[in-house]
Protein backbone atom coordinates (compact mmCIF):
# COMPACT_ATOMS: atom_id res chain seq x y z
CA UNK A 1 0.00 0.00 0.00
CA UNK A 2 1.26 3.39 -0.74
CA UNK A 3 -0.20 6.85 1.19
CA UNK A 4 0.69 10.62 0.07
CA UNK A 5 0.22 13.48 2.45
CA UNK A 6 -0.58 17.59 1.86
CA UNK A 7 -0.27 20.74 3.03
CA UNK A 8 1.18 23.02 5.91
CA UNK A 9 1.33 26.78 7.19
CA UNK A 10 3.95 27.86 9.54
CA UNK A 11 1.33 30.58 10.19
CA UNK A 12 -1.29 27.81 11.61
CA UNK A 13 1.21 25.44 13.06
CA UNK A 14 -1.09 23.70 15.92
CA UNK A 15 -3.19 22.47 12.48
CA UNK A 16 0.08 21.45 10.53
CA UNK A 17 0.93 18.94 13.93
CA UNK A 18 -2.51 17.63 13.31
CA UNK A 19 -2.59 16.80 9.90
CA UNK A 20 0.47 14.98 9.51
CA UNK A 21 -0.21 12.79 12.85
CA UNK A 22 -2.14 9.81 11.23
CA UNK A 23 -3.85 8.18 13.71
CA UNK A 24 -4.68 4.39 14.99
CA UNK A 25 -7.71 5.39 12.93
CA UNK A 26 -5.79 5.80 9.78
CA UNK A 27 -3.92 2.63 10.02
CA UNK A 28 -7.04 0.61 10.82
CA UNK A 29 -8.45 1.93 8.24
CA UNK A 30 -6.21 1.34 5.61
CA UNK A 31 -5.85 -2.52 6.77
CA UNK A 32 -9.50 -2.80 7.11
CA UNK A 33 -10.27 -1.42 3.39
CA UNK A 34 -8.22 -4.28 1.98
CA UNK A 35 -9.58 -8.04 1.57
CA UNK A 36 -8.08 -11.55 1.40
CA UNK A 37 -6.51 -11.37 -2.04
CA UNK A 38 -3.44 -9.11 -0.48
CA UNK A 39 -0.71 -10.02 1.99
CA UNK A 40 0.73 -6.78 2.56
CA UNK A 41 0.42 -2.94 2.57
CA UNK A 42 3.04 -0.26 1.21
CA UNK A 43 2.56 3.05 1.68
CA UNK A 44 3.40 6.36 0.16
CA UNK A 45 3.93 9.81 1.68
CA UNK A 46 3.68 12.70 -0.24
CA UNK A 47 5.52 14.73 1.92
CA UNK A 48 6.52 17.76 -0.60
CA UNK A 49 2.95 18.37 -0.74
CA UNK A 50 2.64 18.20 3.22
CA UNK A 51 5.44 20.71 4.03
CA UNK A 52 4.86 23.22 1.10
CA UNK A 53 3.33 26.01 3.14
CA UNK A 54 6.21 25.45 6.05
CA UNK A 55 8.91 25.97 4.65
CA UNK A 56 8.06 28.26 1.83
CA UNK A 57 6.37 30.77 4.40
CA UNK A 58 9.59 29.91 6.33
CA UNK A 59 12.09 31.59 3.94
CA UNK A 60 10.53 34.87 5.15
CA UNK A 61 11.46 34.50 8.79
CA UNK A 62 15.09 35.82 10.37
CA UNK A 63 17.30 32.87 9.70
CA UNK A 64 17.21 31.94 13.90
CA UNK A 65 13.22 31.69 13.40
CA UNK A 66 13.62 29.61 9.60
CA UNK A 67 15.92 27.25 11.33
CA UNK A 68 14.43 26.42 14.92
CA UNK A 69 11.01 26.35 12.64
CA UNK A 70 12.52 23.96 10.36
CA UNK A 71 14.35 21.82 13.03
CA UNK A 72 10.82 21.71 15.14
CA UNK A 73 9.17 20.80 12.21
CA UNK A 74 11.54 17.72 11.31
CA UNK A 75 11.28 15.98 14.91
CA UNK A 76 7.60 16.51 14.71
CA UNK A 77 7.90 14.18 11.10
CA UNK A 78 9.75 11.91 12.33
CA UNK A 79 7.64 11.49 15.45
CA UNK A 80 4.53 11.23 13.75
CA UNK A 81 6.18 8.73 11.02
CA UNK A 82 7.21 6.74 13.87
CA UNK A 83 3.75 6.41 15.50
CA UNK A 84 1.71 6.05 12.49
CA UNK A 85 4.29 3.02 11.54
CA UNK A 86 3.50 1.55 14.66
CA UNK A 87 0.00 1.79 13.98
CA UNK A 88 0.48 0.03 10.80
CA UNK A 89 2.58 -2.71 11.87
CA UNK A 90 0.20 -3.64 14.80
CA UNK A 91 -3.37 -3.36 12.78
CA UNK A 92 -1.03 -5.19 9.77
CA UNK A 93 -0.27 -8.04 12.12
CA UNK A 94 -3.28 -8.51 13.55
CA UNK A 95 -4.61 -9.31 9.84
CA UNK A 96 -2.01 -11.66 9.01
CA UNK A 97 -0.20 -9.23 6.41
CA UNK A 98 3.47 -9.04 6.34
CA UNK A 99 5.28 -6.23 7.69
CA UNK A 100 4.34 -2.90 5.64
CA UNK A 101 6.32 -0.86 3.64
CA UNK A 102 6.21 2.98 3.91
CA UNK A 103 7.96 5.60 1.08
CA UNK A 104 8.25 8.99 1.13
CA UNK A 105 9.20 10.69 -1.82
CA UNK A 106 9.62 14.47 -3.19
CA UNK A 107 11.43 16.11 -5.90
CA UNK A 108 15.20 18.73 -5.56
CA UNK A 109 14.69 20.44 -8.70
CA UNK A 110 11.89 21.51 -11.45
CA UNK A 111 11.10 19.26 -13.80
CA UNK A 112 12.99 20.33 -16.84
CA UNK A 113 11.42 18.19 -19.26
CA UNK A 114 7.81 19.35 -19.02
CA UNK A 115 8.99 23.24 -18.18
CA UNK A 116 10.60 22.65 -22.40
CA UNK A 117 7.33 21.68 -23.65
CA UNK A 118 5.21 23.79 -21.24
CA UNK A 119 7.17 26.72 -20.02
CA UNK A 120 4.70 27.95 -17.55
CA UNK A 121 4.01 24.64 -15.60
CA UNK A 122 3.47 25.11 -12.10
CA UNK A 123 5.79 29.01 -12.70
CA UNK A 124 3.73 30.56 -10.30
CA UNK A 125 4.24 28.34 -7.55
CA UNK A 126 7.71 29.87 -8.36
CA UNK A 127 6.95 33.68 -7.95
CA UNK A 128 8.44 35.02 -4.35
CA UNK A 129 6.13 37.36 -2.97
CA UNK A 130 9.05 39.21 -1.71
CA UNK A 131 12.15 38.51 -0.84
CA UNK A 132 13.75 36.47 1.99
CA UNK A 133 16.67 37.67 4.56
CA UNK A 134 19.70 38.31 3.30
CA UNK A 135 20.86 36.59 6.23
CA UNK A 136 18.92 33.52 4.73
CA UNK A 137 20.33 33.48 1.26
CA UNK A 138 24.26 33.83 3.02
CA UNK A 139 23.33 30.39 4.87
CA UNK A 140 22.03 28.62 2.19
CA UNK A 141 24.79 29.67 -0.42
CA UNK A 142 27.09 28.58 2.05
CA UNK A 143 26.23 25.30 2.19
CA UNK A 144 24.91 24.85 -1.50
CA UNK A 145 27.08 27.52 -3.93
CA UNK A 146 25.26 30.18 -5.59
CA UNK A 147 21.69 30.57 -7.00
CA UNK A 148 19.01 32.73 -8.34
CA UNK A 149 17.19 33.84 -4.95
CA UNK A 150 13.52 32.99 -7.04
CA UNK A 151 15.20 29.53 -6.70
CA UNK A 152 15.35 29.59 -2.78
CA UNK A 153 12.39 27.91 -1.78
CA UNK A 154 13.74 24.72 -3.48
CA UNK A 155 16.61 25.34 -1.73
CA UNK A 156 15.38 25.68 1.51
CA UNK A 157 13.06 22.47 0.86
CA UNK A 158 16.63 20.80 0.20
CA UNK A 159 17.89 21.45 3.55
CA UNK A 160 14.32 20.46 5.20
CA UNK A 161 14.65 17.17 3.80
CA UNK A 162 18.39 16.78 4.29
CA UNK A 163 17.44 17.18 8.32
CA UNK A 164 15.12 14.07 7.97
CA UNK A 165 16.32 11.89 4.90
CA UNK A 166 19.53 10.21 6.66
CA UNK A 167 17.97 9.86 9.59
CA UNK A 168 14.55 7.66 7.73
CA UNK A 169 16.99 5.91 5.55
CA UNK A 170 19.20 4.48 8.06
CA UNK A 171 16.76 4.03 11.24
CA UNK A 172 13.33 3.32 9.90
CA UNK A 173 13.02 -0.52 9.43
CA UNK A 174 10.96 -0.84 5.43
CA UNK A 175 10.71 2.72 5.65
CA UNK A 176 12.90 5.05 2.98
CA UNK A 177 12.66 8.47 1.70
CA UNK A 178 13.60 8.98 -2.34
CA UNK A 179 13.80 12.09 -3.64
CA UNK A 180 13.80 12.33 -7.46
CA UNK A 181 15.49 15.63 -9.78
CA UNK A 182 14.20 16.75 -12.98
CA UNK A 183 10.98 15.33 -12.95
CA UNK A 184 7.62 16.07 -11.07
CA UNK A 185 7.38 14.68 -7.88
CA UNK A 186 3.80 13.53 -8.59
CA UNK A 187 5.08 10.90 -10.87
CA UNK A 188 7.68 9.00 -9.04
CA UNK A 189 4.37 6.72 -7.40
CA UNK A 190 3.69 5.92 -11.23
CA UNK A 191 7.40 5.17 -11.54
CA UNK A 192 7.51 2.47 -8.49
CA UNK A 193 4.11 1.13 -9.08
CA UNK A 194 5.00 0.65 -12.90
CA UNK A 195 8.30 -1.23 -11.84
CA UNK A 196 7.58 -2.94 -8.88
CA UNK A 197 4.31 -3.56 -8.63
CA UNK A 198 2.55 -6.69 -7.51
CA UNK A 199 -1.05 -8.23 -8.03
CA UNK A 200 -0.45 -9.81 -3.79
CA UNK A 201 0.03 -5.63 -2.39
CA UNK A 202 -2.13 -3.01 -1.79
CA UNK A 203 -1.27 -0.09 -2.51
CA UNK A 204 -2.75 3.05 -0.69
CA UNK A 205 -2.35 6.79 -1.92
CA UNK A 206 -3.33 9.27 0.90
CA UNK A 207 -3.49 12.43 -0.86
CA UNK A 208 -5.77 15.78 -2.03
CA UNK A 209 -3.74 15.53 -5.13
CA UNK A 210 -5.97 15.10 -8.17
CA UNK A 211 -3.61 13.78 -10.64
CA UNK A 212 -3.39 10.38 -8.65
CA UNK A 213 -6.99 9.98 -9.36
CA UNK A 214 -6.01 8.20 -12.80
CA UNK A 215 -4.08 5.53 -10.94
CA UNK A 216 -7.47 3.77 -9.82
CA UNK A 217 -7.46 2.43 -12.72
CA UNK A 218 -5.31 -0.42 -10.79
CA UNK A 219 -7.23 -2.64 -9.01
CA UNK A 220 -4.78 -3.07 -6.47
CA UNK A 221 -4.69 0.55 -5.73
CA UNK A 222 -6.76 2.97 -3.25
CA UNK A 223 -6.93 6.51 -2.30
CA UNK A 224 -7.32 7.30 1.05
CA UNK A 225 -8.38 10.95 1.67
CA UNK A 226 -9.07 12.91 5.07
CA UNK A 227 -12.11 15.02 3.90
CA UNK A 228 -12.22 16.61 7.64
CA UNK A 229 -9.06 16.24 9.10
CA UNK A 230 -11.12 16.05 12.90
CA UNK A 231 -13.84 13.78 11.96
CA UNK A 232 -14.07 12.27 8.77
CA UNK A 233 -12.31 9.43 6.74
CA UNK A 234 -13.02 8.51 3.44
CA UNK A 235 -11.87 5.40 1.26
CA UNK A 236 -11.88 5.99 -2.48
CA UNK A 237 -11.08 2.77 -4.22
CA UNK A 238 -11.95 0.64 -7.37
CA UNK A 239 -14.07 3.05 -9.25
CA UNK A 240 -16.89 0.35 -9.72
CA UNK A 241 -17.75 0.09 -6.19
CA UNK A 242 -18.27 3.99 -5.73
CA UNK A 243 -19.59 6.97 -6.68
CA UNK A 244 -16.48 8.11 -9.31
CA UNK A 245 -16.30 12.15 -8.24
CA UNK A 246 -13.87 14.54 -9.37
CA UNK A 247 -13.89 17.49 -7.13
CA UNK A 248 -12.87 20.23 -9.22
CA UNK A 249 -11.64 23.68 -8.48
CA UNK A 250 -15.22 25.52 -8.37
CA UNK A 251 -16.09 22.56 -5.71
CA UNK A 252 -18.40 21.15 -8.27
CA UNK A 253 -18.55 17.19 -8.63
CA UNK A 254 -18.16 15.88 -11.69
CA UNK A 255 -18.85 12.44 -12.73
CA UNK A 256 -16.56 10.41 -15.39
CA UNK A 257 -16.86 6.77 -16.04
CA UNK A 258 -13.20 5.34 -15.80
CA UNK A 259 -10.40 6.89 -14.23
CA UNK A 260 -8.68 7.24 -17.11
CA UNK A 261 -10.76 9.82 -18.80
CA UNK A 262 -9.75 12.45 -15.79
CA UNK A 263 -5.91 13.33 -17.27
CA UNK A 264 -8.29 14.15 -20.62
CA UNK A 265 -10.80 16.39 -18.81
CA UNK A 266 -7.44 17.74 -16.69
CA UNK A 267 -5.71 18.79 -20.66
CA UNK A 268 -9.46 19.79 -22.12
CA UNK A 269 -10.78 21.77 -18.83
CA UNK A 270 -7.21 23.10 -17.54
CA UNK A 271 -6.04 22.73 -14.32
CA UNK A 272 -5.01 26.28 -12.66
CA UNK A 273 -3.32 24.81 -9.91
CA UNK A 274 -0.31 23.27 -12.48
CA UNK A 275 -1.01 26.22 -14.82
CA UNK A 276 -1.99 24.33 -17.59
CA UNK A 277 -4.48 26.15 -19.79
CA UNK A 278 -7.92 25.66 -20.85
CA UNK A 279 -9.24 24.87 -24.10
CA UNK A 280 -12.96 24.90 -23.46
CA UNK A 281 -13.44 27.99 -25.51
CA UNK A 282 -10.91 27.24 -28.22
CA UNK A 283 -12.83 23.80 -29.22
CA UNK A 284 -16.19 25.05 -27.88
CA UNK A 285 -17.13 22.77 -25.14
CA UNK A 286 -19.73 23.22 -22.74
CA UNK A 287 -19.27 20.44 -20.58
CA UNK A 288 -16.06 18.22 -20.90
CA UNK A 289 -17.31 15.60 -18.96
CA UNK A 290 -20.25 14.74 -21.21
CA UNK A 291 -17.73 14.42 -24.36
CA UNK A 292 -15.75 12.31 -22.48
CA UNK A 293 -18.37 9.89 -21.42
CA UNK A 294 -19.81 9.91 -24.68
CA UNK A 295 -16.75 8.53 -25.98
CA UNK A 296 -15.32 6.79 -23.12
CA UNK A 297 -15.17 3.05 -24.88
CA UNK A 298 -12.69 4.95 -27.72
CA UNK A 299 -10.95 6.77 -25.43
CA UNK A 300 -10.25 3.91 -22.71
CA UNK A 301 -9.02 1.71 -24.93
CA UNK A 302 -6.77 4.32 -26.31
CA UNK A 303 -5.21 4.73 -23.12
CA UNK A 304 -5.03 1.63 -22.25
CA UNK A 305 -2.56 0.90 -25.19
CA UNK A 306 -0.61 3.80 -23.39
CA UNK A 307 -0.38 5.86 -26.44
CA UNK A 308 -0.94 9.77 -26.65
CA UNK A 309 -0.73 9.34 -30.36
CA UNK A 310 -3.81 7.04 -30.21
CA UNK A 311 -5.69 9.16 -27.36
CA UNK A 312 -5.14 12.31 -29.79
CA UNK A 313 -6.56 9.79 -32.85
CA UNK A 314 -9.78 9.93 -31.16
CA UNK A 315 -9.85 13.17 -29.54
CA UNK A 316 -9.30 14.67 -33.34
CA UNK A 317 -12.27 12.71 -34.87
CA UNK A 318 -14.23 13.75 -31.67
CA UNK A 319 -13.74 17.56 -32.53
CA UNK A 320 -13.28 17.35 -36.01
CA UNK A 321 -9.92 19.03 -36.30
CA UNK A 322 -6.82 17.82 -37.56
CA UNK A 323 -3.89 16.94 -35.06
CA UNK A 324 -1.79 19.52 -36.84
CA UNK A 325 -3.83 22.32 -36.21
CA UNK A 326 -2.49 24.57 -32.89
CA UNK A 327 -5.24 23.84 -30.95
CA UNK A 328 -4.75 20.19 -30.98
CA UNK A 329 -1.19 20.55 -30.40
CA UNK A 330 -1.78 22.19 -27.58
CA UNK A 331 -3.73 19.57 -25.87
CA UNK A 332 -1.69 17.06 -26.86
CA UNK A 333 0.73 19.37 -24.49
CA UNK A 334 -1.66 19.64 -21.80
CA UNK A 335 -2.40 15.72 -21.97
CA UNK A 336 1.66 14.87 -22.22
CA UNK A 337 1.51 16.91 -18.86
CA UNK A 338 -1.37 15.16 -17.37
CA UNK A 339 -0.61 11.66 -18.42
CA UNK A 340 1.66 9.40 -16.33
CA UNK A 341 2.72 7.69 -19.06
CA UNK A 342 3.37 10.05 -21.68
CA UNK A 343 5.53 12.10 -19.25
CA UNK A 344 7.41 8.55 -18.31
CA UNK A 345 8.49 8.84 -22.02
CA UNK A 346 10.17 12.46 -21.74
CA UNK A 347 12.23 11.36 -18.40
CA UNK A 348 15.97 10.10 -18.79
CA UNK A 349 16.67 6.65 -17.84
CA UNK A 350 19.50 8.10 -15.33
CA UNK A 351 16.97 10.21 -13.75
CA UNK A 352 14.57 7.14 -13.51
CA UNK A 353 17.51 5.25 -12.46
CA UNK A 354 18.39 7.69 -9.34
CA UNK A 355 15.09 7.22 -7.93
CA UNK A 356 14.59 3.89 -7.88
CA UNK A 357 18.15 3.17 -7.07
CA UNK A 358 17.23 4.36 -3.64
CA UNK A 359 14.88 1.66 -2.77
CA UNK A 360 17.47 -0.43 -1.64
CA UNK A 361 17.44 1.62 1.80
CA UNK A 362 14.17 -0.24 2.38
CA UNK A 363 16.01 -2.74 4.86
CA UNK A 364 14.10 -5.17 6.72
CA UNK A 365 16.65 -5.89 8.82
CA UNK A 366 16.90 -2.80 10.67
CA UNK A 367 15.73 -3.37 14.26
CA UNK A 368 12.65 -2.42 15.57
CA UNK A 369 13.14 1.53 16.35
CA UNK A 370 12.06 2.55 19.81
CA UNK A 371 10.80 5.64 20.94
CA UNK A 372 13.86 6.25 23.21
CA UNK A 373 16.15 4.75 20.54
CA UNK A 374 14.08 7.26 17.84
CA UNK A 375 15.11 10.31 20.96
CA UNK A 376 18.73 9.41 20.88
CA UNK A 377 18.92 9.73 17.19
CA UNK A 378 17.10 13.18 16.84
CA UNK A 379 19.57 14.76 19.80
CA UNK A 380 22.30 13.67 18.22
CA UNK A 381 20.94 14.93 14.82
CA UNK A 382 18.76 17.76 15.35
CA UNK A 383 20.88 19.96 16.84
């Protein structure tokens, strides 16, 4: 089973600690949603998304404040990845299911490959609002060399993770935390599930993060999303067995068929939050979600064969236009950007390389880490 996490504020700290603690709840809920047919969970933390807020509100504060934030911040992960694996363990072995795996994963640098074909992916995530101390930027060019300051906040994500990476890596028993360069962090999951994956796991995604949505498609594969972080828990697996929702931006719910139609409505509707533009008006569509489900049979089957150049076969007889024309090379931009696999086939092999090369810190052999043991290690570390 795999399970992503999502967003912090330094400014609302108290609600930060709560997010990220998953609960007995969590675990039991995760072991509960699977049946007989698996023997054992992994699970995925999306912890860029979970720390975005922290440490790019962070970069503002005097470097004393960005640093005991930062350092506060990283115990507080490590204690609440240390509990929750507990959790996990203990509902895991009570269901006969082997001892779970747990990855977290983010990306060290923009991913070059889409920013060539789409120059203004995700730019104004990018934009500093103003700019950090000077004392700040000394620090960090100290112990990285010289950058653009509109590149700090990656920086200063760097050294957040370098506080807890060693630390998971070495201590955590089937526990490891890859990060990935030049490519979007929401794809490494694709990446590990693509290469590793097997019919006997289960595979939970706990994430807000609407791009995972086309991953359902696996039947072996569940999304696991804290609606109300206080109260309520939701389970969001094989498509048949629920109500198939796509929450979009406006908060209005829109219904699609298969799970692989929503990268389609993502490059046809836009998606603001990844700056990837619209093309309702350009091809004249009132409601994407109709088109799609009107031609879902063409359309599934032409991602199922994993081919953009068969997806945009269908999409062109669908609006009439010829795949030439700048409209349709557009979305075949926007669908590059939302597809899994048609951005697996812009990423180097060395780059895919790197981040699976890091699995092997997923030792089962480490001991059981204690919470006095886990103490030891963050005073010695943490300082």
């Amino acid at each position: 089973m795999i399970v992503f996490l999502s967003r912090v504020s330094k400014y609302n700290y108290t609600k930060f600690l709560y997010m990220f603690r998953l609960s007995t709840l969590d675990a039991k809920n995760i072991v509960d949603a699977i049946d007989s047919r698996f023997e054992k969970i992994t699970v995925f933390l999306d912890i860029d998304n979970l720390f975005f807020d922290l440490y790019y509100d962070s970069i503002y504060a005097d470097i004393n404040d960005f640093l005991g934030q930062l350092r506060k911040s990283a115990q507080e992960v490590l204690y609440s990845l240390f509990n929750f694996q507990q959790y996990l363990v203990q509902e895991s072995q009570k269901n006969n299911l082997k001892y779970p795996t747990i990855i977290l994963y983010t990306n060290f640098s923009a991913p070059n490959k889409i920013l060539e074909i789409m120059p203004k992916y995700k730019q104004h995530r990018r934009i500093l609002k103003t700019l950090p101390s000077t004392q700040l930027i000394k620090f960090l060019k100290a112990k990285y060399g010289e950058f653009n300051v509109n590149e700090i906040k990656s920086v200063a994500k760097r050294y957040f993770y370098k506080l807890i990476q060693n630390i998971i890596n070495n201590n955590f028993r089937n526990t490891v935390f890859v990060i990935s360069r030049n490519m979007d962090s929401d794809y490494i999951p694709y990446l590990i599930l693509k290469t590793y994956m097997k019919s006997t796991n289960a595979y939970f995604i706990v994430s807000w993060d609407k791009d995972y949505i086309q991953l359902l498609a696996y039947n072996n594969l569940f999304i696991y999303r804290r609606r109300n972080i206080k109260v309520e828990n939701e389970l969001i697996g094989d498509y048949i067995k629920v109500d198939y929702k796509i929450l979009t931006g406006k908060n209005l719910d829109i219904k699609l068929k298969h799970p692989l139609l929503h990268p389609i409505y993502l490059a046809l509707a836009g998606d603001s939050s990844d700056n990837i533009p619209s093309l309702r008006r350009r091809l004249n569509i009132k409601k994407v979600e109709d088109i799609l489900n009107n031609y879902a049979d063409d359309l599934i089957k032409a991602m199922q064969k994993e081919s953009i150049d068969d997806v945009m076969q269908v999409l062109s007889n669908i609006f009439k236009k010829s795949v030439d024309e700048p409209v349709m090379q557009q979305l075949k931009t926007n669908l590059i950007v939302t597809t899994f696999f048609a951005q697996d086939s812009l990423y180097d092999q060395i780059d895919k390389s790197f981040v699976l090369n890091q699995l092997k810190f997923l030792n089962t052999y480490h001991e059981n880490l204690t919470r006095d043991k886990l103490d030891e290690i963050i005073a010695q570390n943490l300082i």
